[in-house]
N, C-alpha and C. Protein backbone atom coordinates (compact mmCIF):
# COMPACT_ATOMS: atom_id res chain seq x y z
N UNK A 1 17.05 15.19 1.54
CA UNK A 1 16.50 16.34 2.23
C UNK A 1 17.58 17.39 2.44
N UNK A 2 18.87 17.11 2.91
CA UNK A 2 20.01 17.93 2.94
C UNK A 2 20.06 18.96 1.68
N UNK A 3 20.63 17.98 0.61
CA UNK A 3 20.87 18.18 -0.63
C UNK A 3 19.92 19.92 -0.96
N UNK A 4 18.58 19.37 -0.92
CA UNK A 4 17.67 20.00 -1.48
C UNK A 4 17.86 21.24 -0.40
N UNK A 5 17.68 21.00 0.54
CA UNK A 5 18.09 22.42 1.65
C UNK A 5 19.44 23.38 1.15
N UNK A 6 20.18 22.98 1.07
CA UNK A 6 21.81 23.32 0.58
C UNK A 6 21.19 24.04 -0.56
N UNK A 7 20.57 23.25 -2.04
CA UNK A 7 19.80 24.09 -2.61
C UNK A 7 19.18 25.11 -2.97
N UNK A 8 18.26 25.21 -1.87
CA UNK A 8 17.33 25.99 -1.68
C UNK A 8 18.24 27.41 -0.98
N UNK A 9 19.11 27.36 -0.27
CA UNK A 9 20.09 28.26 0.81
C UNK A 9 20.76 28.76 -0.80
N UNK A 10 21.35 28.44 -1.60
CA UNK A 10 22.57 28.02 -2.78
C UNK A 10 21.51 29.37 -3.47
N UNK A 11 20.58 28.69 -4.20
CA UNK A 11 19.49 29.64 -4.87
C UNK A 11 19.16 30.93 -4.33
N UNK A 12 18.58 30.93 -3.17
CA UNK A 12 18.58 32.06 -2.49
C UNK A 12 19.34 33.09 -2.37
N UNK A 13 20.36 32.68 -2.33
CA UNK A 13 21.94 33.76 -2.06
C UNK A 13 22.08 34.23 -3.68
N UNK A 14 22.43 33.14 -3.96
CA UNK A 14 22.17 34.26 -5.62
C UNK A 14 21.23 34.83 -6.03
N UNK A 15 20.15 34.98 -5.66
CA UNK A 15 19.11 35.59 -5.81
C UNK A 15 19.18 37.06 -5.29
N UNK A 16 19.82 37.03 -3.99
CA UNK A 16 19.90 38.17 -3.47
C UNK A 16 21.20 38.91 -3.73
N UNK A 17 21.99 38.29 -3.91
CA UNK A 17 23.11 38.94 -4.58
C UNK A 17 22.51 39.36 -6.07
N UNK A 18 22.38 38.77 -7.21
CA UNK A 18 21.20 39.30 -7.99
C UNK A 18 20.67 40.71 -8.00
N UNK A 19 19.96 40.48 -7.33
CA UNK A 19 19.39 41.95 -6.87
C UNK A 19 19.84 42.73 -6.54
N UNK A 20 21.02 42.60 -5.28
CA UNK A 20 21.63 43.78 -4.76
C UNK A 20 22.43 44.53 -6.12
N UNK A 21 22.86 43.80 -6.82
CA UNK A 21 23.45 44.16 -8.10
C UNK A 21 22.42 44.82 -8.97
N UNK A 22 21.51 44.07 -9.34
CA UNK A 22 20.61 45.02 -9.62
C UNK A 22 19.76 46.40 -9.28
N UNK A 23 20.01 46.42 -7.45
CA UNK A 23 19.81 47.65 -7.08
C UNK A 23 20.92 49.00 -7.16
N UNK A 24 21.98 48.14 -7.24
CA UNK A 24 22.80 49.09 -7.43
C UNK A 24 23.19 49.64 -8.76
N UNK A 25 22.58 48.99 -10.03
CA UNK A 25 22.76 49.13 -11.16
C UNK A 25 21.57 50.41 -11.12
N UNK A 26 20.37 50.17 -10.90
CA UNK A 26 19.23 50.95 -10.72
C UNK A 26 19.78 52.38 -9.66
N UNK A 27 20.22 52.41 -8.54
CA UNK A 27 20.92 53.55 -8.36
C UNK A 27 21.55 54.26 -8.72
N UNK A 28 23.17 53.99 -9.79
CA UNK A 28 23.63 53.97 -10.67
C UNK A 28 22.72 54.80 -11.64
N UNK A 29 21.82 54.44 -11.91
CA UNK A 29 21.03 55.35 -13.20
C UNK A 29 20.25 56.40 -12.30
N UNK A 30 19.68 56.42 -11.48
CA UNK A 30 18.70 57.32 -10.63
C UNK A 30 19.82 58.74 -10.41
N UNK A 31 21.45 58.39 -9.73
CA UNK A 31 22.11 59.30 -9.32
C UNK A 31 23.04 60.56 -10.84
N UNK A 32 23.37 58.78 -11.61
CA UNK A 32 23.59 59.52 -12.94
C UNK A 32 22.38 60.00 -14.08
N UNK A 33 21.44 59.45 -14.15
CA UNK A 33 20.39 59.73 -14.89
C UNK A 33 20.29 58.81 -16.55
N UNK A 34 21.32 58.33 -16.53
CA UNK A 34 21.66 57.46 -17.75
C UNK A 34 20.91 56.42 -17.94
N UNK A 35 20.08 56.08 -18.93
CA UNK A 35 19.29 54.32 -19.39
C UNK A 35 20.05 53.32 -19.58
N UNK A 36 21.03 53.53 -19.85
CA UNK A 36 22.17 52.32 -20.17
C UNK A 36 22.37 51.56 -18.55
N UNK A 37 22.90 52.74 -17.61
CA UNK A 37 22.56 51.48 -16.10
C UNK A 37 21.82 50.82 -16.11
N UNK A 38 20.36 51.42 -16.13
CA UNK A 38 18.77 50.44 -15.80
C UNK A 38 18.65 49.14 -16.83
N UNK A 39 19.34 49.69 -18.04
CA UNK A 39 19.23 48.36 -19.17
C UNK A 39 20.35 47.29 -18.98
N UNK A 40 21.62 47.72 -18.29
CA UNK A 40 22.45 46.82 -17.42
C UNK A 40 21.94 45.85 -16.09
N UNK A 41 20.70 46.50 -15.54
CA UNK A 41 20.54 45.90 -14.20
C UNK A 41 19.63 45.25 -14.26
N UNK A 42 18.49 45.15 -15.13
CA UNK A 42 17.58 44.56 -15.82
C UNK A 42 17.57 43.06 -15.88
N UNK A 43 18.90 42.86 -16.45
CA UNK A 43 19.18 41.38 -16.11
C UNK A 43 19.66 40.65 -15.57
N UNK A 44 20.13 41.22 -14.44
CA UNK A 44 20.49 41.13 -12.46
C UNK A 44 18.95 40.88 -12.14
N UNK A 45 18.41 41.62 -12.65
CA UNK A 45 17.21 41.86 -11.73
C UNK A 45 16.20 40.25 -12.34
N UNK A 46 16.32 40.05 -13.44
CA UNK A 46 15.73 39.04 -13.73
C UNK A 46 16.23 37.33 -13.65
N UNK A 47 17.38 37.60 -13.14
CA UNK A 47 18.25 36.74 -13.02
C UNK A 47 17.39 36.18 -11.23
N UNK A 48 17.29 37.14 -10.40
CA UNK A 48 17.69 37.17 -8.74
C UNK A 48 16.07 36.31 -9.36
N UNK A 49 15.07 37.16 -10.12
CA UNK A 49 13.69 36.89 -9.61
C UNK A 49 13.48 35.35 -10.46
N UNK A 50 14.23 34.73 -10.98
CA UNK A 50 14.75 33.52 -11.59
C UNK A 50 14.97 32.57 -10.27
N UNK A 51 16.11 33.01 -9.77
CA UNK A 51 16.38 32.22 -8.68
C UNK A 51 15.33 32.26 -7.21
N UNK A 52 14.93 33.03 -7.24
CA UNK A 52 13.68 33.14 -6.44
C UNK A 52 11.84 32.70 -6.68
N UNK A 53 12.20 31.88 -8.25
CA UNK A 53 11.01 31.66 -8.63
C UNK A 53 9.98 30.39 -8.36
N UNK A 54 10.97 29.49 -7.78
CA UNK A 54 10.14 28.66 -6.98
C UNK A 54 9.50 28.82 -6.26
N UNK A 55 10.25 29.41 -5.32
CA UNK A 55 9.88 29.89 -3.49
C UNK A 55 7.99 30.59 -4.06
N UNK A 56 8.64 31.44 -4.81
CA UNK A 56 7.47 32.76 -5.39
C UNK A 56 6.65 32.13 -5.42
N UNK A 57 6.66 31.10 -6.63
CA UNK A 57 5.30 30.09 -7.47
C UNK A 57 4.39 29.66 -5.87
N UNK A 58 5.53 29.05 -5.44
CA UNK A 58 4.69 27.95 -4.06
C UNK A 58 4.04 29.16 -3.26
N UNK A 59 4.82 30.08 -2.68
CA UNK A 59 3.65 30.60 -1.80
C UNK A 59 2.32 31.28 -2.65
N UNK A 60 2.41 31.59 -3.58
CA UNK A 60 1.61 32.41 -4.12
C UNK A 60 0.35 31.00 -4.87
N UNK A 61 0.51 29.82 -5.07
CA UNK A 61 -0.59 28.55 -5.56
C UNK A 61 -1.14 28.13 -4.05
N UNK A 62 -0.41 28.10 -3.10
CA UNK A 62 -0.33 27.34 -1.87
C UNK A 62 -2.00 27.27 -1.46
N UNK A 63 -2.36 28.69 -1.18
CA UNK A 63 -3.82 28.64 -1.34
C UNK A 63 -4.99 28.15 -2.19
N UNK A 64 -4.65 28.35 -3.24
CA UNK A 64 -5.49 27.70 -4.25
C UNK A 64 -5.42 26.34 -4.11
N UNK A 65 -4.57 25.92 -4.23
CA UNK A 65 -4.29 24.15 -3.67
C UNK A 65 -5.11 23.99 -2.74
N UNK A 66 -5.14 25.10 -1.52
CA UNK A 66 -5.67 24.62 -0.48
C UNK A 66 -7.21 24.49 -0.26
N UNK A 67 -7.70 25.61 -1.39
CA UNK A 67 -9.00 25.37 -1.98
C UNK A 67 -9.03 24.23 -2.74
N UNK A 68 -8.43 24.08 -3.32
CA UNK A 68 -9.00 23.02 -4.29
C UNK A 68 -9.16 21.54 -3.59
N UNK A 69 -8.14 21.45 -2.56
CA UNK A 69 -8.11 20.27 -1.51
C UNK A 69 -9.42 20.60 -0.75
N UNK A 70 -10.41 21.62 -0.53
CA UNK A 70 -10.96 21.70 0.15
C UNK A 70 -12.54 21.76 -0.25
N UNK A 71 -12.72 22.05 -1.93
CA UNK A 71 -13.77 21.91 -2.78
C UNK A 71 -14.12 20.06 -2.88
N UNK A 72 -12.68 19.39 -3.29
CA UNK A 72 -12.76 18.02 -3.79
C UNK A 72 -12.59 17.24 -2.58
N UNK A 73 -12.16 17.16 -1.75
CA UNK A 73 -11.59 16.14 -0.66
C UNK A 73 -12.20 17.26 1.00
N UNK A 74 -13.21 17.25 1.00
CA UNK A 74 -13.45 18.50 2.00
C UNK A 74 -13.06 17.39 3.74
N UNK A 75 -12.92 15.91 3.85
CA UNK A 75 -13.03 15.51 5.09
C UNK A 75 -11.46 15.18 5.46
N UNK A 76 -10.48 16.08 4.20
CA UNK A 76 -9.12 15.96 4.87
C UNK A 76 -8.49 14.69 3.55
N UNK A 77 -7.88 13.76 4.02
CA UNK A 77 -7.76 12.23 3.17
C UNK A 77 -7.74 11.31 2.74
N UNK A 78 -8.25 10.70 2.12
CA UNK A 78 -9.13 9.52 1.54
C UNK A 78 -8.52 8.58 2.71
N UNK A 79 -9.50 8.14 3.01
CA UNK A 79 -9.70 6.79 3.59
C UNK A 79 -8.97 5.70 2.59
N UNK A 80 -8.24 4.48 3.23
CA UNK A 80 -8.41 3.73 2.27
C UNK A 80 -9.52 2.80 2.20
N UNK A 81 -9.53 2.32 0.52
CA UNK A 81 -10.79 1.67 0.15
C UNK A 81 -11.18 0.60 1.31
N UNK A 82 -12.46 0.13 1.31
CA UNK A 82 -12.79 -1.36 1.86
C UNK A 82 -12.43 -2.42 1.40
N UNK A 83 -12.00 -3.55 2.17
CA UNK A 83 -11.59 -4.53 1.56
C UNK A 83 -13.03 -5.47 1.39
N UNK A 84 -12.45 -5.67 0.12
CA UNK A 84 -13.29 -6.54 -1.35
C UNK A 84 -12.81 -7.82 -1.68
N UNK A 85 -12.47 -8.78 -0.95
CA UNK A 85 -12.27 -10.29 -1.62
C UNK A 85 -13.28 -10.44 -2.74
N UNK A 86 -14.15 -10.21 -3.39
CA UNK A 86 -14.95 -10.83 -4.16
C UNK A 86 -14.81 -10.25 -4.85
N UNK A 87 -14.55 -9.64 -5.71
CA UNK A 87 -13.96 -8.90 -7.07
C UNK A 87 -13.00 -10.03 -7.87
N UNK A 88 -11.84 -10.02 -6.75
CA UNK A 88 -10.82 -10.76 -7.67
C UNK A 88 -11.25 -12.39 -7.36
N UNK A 89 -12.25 -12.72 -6.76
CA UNK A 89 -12.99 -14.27 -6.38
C UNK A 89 -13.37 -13.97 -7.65
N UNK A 90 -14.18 -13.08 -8.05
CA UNK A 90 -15.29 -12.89 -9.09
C UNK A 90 -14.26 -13.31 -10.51
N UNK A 91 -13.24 -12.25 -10.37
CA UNK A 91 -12.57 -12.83 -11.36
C UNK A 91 -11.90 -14.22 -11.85
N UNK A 92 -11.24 -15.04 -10.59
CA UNK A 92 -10.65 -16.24 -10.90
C UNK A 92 -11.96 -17.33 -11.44
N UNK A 93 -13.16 -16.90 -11.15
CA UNK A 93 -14.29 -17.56 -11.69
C UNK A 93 -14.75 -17.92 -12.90
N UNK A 94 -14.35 -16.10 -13.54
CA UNK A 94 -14.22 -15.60 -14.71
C UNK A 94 -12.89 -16.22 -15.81
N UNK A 95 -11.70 -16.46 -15.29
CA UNK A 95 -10.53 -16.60 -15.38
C UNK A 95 -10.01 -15.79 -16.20
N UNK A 96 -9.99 -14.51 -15.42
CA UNK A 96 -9.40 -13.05 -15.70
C UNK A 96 -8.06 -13.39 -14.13
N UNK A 97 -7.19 -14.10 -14.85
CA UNK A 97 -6.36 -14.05 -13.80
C UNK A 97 -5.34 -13.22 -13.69
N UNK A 98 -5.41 -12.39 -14.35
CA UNK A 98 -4.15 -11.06 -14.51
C UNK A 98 -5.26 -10.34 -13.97
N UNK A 99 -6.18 -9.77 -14.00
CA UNK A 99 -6.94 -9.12 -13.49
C UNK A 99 -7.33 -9.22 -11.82
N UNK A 100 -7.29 -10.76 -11.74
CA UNK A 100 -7.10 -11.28 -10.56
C UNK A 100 -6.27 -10.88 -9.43
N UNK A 101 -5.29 -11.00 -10.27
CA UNK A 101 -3.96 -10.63 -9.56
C UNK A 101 -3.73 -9.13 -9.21
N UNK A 102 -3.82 -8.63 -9.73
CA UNK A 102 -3.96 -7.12 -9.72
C UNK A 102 -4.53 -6.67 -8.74
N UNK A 103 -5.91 -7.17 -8.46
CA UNK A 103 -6.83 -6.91 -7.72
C UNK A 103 -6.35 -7.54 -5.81
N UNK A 104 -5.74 -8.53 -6.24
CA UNK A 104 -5.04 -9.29 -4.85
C UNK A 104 -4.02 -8.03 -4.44
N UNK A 105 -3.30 -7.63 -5.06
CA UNK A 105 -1.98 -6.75 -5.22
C UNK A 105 -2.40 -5.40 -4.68
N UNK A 106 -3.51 -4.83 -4.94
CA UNK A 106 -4.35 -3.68 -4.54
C UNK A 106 -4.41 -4.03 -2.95
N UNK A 107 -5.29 -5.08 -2.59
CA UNK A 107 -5.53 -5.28 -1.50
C UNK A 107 -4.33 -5.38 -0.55
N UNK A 108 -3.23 -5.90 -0.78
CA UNK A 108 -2.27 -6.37 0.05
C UNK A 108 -1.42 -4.90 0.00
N UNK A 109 -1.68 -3.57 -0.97
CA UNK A 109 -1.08 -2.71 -0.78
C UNK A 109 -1.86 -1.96 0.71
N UNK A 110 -2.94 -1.90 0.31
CA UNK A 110 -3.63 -1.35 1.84
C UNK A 110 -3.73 -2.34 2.73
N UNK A 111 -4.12 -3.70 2.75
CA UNK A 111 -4.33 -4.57 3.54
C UNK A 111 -3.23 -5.43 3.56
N UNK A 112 -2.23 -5.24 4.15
CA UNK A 112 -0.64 -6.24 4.57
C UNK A 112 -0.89 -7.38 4.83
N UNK A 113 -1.86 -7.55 6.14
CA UNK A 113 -2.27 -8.43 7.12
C UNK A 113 -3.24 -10.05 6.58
N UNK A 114 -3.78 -9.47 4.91
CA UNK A 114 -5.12 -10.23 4.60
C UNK A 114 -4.20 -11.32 4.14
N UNK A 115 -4.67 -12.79 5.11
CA UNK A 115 -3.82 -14.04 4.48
C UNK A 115 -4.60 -14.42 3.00
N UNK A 116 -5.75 -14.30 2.84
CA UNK A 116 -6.36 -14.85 1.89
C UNK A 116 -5.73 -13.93 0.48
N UNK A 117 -5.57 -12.82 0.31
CA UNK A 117 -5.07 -12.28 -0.50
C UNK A 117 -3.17 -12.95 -1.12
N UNK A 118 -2.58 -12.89 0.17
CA UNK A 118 -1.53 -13.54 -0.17
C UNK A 118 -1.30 -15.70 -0.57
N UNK A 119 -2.65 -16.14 -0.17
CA UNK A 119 -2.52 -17.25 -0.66
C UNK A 119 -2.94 -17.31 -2.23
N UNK A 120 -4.23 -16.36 -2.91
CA UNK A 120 -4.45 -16.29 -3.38
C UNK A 120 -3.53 -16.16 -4.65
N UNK A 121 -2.59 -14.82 -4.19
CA UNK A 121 -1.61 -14.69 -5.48
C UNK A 121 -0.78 -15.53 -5.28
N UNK A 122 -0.21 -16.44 -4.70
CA UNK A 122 0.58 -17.26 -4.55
C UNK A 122 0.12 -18.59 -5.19
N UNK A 123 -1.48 -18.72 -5.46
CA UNK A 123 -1.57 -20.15 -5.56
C UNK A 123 -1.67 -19.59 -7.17
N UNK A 124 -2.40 -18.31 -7.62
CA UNK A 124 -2.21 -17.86 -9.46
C UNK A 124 -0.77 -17.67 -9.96
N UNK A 125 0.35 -17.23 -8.94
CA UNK A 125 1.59 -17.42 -9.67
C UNK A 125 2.04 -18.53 -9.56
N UNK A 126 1.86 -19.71 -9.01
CA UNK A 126 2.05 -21.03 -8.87
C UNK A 126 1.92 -21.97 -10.17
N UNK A 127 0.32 -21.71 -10.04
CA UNK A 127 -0.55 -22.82 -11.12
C UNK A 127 -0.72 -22.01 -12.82
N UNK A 128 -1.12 -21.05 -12.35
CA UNK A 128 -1.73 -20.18 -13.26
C UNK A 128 -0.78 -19.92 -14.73
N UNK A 129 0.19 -18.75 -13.63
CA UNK A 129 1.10 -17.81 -14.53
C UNK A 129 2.58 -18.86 -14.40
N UNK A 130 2.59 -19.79 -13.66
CA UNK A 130 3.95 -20.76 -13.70
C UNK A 130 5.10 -19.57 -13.10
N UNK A 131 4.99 -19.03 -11.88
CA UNK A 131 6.17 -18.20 -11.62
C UNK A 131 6.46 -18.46 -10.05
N UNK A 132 7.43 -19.15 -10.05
CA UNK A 132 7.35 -19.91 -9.08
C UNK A 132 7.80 -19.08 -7.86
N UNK A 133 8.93 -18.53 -9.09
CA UNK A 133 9.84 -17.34 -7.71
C UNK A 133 9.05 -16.07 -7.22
N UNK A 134 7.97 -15.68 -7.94
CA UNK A 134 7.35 -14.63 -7.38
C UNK A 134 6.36 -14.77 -6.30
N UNK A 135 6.33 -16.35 -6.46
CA UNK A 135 5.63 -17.10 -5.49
C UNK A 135 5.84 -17.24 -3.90
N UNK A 136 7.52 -17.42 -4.12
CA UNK A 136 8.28 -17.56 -3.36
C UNK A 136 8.51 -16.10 -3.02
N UNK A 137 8.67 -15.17 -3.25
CA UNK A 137 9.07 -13.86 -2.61
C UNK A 137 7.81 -13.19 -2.38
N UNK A 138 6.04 -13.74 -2.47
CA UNK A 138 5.05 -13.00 -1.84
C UNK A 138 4.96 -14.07 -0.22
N UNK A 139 5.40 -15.16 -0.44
CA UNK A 139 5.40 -16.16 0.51
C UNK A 139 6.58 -15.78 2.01
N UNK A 140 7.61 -15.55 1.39
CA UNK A 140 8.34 -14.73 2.02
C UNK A 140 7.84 -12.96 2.86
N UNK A 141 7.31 -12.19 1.83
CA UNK A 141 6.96 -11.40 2.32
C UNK A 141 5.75 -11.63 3.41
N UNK A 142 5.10 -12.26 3.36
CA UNK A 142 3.94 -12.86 4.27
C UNK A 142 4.69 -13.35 5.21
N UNK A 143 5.71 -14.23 5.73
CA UNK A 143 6.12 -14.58 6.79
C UNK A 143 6.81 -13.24 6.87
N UNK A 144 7.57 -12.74 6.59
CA UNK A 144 8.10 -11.62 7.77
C UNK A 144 7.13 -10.44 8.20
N UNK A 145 5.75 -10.08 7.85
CA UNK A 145 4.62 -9.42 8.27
C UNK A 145 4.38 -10.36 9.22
N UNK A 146 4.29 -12.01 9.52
CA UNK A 146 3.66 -13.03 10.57
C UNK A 146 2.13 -12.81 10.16
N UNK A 147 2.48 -13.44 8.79
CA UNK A 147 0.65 -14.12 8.08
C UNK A 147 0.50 -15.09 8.10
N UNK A 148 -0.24 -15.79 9.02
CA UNK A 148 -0.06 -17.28 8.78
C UNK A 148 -0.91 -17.71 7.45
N UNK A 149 -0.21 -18.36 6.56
CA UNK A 149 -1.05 -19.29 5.75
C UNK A 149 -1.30 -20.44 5.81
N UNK A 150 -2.03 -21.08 4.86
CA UNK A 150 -2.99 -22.35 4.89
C UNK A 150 -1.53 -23.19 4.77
N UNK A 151 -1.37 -24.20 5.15
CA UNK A 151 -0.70 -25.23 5.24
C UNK A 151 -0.47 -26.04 3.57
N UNK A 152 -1.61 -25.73 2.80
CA UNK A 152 -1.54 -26.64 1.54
C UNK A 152 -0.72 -25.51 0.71
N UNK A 153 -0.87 -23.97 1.10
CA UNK A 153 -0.16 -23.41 0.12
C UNK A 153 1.12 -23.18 0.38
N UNK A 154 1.79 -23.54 1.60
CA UNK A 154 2.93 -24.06 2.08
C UNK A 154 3.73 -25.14 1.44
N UNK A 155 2.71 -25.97 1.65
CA UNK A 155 3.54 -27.52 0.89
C UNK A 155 3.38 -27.32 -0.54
N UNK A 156 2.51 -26.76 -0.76
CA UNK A 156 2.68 -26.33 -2.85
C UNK A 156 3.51 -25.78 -2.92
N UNK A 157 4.30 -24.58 -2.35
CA UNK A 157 5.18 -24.24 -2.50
C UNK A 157 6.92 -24.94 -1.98
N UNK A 158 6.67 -25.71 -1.42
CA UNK A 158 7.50 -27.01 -0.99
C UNK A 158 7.83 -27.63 -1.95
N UNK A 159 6.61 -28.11 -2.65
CA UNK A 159 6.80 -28.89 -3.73
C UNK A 159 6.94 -28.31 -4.80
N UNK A 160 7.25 -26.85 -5.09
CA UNK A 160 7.81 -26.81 -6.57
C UNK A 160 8.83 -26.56 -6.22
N UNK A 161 9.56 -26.52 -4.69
CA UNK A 161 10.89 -26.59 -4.41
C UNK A 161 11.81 -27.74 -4.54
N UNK A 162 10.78 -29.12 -4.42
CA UNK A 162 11.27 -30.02 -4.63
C UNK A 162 11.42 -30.47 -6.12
N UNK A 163 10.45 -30.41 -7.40
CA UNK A 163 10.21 -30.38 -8.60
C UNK A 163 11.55 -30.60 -9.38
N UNK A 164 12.03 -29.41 -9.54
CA UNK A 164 13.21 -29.03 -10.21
C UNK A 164 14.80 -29.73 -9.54
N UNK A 165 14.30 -30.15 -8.23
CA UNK A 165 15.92 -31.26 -8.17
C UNK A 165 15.32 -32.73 -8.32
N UNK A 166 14.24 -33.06 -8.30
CA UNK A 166 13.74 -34.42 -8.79
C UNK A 166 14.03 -34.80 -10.29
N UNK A 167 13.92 -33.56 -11.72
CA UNK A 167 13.92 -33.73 -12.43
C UNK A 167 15.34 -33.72 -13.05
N UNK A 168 16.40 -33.09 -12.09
CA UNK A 168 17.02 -33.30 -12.58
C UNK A 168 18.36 -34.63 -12.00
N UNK A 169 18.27 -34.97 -10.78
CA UNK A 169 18.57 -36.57 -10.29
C UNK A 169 18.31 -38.13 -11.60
């Protein structure tokens, strides 16, 4: 945010320096009467309205945006969706389990709180997709929100903790 401020201050000043150069190039021809000033200041002048062309663009769309936010979205900003367990139920039925997942992943972006969503992808990266660690870091993320989950998808995940030093003893 700094950065971009500093920026914006940075741009500005040359902009107006710019110009002042260019006004004075343009005086310059008005007092002498000569074209060669005005064709000197010309590109001062296009230079300043360069550096000033952001600022320009935004106020001058700002409205239209604000129509257009106000034709398509007239009650302000989308709500988020309703939550839908049965889509991605629908799918593991189907065994569209990438699709599945996706659909769990949606939910837990708006819905943090839904345990069933996080057992869900936890028990398809488990069994499903064999990923144990992604398993482990949605499992994780669920305890530090304080989701409680089901107890069996606890110890499944226990036990592919245990798996890999059994096999190799």
């Amino acid at each position: 945010m700094k950065a971009e401020v500093i920026s914006t201050l940075f741009r500005w000043s040359l902009g107006v320096l710019f110009f002042a150069v260019a006004g004075w190039f343009l005086n310059k021809c008005a007092d002498s009467g000569e074209i060669s000033w005005l064709l000197i200041g010309v590109p001062f002048f296009l230079l300043g309205a360069i550096m000033f062309w952001k600022t320009i663009f935004h106020i001058a769309t700002r409205p239209f945006l604000l129509l257009i936010d106000l034709i398509f979205f007239p009650g302000g900003k989308l709500a988020k969706p309703t939550l839908n367990l049965k889509l991605p139920a629908y799918y593991i039925n189907q065994e569209r389990y990438r699709e599945a997942l996706e659909e769990y992943t949606k939910i837990l972006k708006h819905y943090p709180d839904t345990a069933e969503a996080y057992e869900k992808s936890i028990w398809l990266y488990l069994e499903i997709f064999d990923e144990p660690e992604n398993a482990k870091k949605l499992a994780r993320k669920a305890k530090g929100r304080k989701v409680t989950l089901d107890d069996r998808i606890i110890r499944h995940l226990e036990d592919q903790d245990r798996k890999p030093s059994e096999l190799r003893s």
